[in-house]
C-alpha atoms as a PDB file:
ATOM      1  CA  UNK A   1      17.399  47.888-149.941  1.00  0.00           C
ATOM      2  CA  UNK A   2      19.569  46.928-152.987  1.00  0.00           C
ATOM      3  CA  UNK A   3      20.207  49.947-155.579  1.00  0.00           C
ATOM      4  CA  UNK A   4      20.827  47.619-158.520  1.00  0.00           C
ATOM      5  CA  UNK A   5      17.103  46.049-159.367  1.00  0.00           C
ATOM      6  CA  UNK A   6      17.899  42.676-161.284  1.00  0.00           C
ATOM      7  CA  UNK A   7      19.549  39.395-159.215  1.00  0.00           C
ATOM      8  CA  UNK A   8      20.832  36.442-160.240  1.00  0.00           C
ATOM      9  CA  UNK A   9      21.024  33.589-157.543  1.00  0.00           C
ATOM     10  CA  UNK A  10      21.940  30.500-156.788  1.00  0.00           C
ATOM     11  CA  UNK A  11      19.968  28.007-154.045  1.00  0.00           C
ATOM     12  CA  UNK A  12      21.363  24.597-152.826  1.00  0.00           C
ATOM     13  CA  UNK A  13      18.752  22.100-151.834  1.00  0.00           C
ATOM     14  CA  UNK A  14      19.084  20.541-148.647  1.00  0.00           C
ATOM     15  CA  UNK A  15      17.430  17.606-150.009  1.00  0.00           C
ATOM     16  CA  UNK A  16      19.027  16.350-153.207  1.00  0.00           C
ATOM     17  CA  UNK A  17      22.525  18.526-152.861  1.00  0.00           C
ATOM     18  CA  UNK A  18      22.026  20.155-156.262  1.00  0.00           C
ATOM     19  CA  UNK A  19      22.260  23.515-157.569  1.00  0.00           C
ATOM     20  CA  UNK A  20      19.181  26.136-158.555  1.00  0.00           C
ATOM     21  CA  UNK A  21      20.223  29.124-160.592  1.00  0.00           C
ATOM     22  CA  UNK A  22      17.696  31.733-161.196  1.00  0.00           C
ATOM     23  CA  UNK A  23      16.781  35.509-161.656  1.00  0.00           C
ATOM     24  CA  UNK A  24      14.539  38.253-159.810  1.00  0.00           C
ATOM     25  CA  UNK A  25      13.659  41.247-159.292  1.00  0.00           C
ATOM     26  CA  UNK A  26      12.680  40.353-155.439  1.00  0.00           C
ATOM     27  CA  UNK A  27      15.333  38.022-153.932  1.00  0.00           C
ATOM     28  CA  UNK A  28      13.094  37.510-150.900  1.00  0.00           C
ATOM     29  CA  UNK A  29       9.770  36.707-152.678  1.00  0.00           C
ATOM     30  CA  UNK A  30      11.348  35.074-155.273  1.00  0.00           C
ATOM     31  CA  UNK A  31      13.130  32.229-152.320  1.00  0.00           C
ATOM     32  CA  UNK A  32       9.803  32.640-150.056  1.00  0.00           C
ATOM     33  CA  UNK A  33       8.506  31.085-153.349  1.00  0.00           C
ATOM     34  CA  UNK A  34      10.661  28.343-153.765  1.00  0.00           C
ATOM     35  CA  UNK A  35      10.322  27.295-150.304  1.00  0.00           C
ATOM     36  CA  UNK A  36       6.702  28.004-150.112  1.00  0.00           C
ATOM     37  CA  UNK A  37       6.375  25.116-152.932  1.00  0.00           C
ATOM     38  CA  UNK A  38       5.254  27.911-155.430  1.00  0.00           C
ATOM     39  CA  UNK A  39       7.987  26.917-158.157  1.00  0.00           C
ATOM     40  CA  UNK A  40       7.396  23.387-160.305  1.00  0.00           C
ATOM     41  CA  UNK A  41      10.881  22.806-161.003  1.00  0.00           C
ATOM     42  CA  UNK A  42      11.875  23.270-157.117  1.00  0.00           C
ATOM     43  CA  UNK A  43       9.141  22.038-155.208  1.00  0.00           C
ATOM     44  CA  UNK A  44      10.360  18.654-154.905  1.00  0.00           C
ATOM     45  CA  UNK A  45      13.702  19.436-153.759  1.00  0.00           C
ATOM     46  CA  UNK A  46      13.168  21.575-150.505  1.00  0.00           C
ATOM     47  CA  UNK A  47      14.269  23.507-148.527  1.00  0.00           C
ATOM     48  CA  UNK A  48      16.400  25.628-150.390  1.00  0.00           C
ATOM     49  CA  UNK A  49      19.089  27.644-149.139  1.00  0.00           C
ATOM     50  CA  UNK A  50      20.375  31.146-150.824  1.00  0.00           C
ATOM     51  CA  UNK A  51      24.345  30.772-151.300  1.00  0.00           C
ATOM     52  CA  UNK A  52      25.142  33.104-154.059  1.00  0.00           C
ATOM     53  CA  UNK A  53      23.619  36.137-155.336  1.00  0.00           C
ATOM     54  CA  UNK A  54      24.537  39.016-157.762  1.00  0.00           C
ATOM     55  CA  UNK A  55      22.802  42.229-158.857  1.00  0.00           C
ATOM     56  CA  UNK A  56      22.590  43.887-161.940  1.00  0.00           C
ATOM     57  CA  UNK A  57      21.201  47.500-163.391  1.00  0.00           C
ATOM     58  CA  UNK A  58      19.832  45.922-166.539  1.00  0.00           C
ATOM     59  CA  UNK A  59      18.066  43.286-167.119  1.00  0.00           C
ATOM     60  CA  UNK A  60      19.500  42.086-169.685  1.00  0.00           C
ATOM     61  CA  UNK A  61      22.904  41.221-168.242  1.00  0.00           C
ATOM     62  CA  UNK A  62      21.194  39.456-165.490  1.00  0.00           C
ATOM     63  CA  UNK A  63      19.475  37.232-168.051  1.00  0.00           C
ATOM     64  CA  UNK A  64      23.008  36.649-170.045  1.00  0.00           C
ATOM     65  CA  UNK A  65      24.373  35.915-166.737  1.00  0.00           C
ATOM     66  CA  UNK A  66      21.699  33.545-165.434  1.00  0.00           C
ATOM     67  CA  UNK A  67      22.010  31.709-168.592  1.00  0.00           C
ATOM     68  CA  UNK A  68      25.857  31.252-168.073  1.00  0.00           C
ATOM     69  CA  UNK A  69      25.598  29.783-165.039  1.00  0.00           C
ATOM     70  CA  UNK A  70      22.945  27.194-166.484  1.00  0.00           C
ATOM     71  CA  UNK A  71      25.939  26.089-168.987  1.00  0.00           C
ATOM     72  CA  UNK A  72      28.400  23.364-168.102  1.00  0.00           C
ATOM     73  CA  UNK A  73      31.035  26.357-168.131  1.00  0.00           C
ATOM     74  CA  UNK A  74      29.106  28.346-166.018  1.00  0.00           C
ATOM     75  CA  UNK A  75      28.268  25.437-163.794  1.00  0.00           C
ATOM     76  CA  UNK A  76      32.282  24.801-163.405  1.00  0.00           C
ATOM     77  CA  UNK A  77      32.765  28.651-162.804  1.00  0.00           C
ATOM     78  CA  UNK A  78      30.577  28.290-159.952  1.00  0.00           C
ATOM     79  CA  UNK A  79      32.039  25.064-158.506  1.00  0.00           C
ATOM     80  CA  UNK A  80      35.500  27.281-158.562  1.00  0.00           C
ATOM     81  CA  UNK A  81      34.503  30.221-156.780  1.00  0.00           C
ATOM     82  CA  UNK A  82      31.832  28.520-154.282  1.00  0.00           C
ATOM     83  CA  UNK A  83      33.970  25.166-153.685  1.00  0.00           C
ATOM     84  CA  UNK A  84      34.175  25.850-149.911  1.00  0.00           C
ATOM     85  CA  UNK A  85      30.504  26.860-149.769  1.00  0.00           C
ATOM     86  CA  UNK A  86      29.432  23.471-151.873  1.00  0.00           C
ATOM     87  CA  UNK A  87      32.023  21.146-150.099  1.00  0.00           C
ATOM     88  CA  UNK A  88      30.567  22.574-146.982  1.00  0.00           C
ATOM     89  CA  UNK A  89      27.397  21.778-147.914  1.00  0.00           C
ATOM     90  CA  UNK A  90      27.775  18.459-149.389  1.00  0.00           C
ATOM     91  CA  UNK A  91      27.169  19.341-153.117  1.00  0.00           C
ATOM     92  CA  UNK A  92      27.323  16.614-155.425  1.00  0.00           C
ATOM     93  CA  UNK A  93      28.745  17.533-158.919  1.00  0.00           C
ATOM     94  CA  UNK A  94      26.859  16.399-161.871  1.00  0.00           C
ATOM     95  CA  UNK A  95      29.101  13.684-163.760  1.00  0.00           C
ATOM     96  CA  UNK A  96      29.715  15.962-166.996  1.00  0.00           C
ATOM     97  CA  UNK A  97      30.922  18.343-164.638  1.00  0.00           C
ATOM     98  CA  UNK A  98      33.867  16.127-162.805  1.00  0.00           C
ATOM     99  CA  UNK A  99      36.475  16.385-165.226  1.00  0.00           C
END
């Protein structure tokens, strides 16, 4: 049981090596979902695997924060503190994002 209420995640697809970023309030529904086929923008691109997640009291910083990690900067703070996690995995960097 998490004490903090609000996530922010991030899910690799084992299909197309990209990134999801998203936000919950239940981590386990919410990738149950994805895999399940239930989300448009994901359905096409499973299975998805949880790599990153953080937790927030409000909800509002989870929402700034998910919307960071949506922006090219955000994108390239990820690649720097996951790059063993998405070398592992075989992640393939968007162009804009390889300088």
């Amino acid at each position: 049981m998490n004490l903090l209420p609000f996530a922010v995640y991030v899910l690799f697809s084992e299909k197309d090596h990209q990134l999801y970023v998203g936000f919950t309030t239940d981590i386990n529904k919410r990738i149950d979902n994805h895999n399940d086929g239930g989300t448009t923008s994901t359905r096409h691109r499973r299975p998805l695997k949880l790599i990153f997640i953080e937790y927030y009291l409000f909800k509002e910083d989870a929402i700034y924060r998910e919307k960071y990690f949506k922006s090219s900067k955000g994108k390239r703070a990820l690649k720097l503190m996951l790059n063993f996690t998405l070398n592992t995995l075989g992640y393939k960097m968007p162009e804009d994002l390889n300088s």
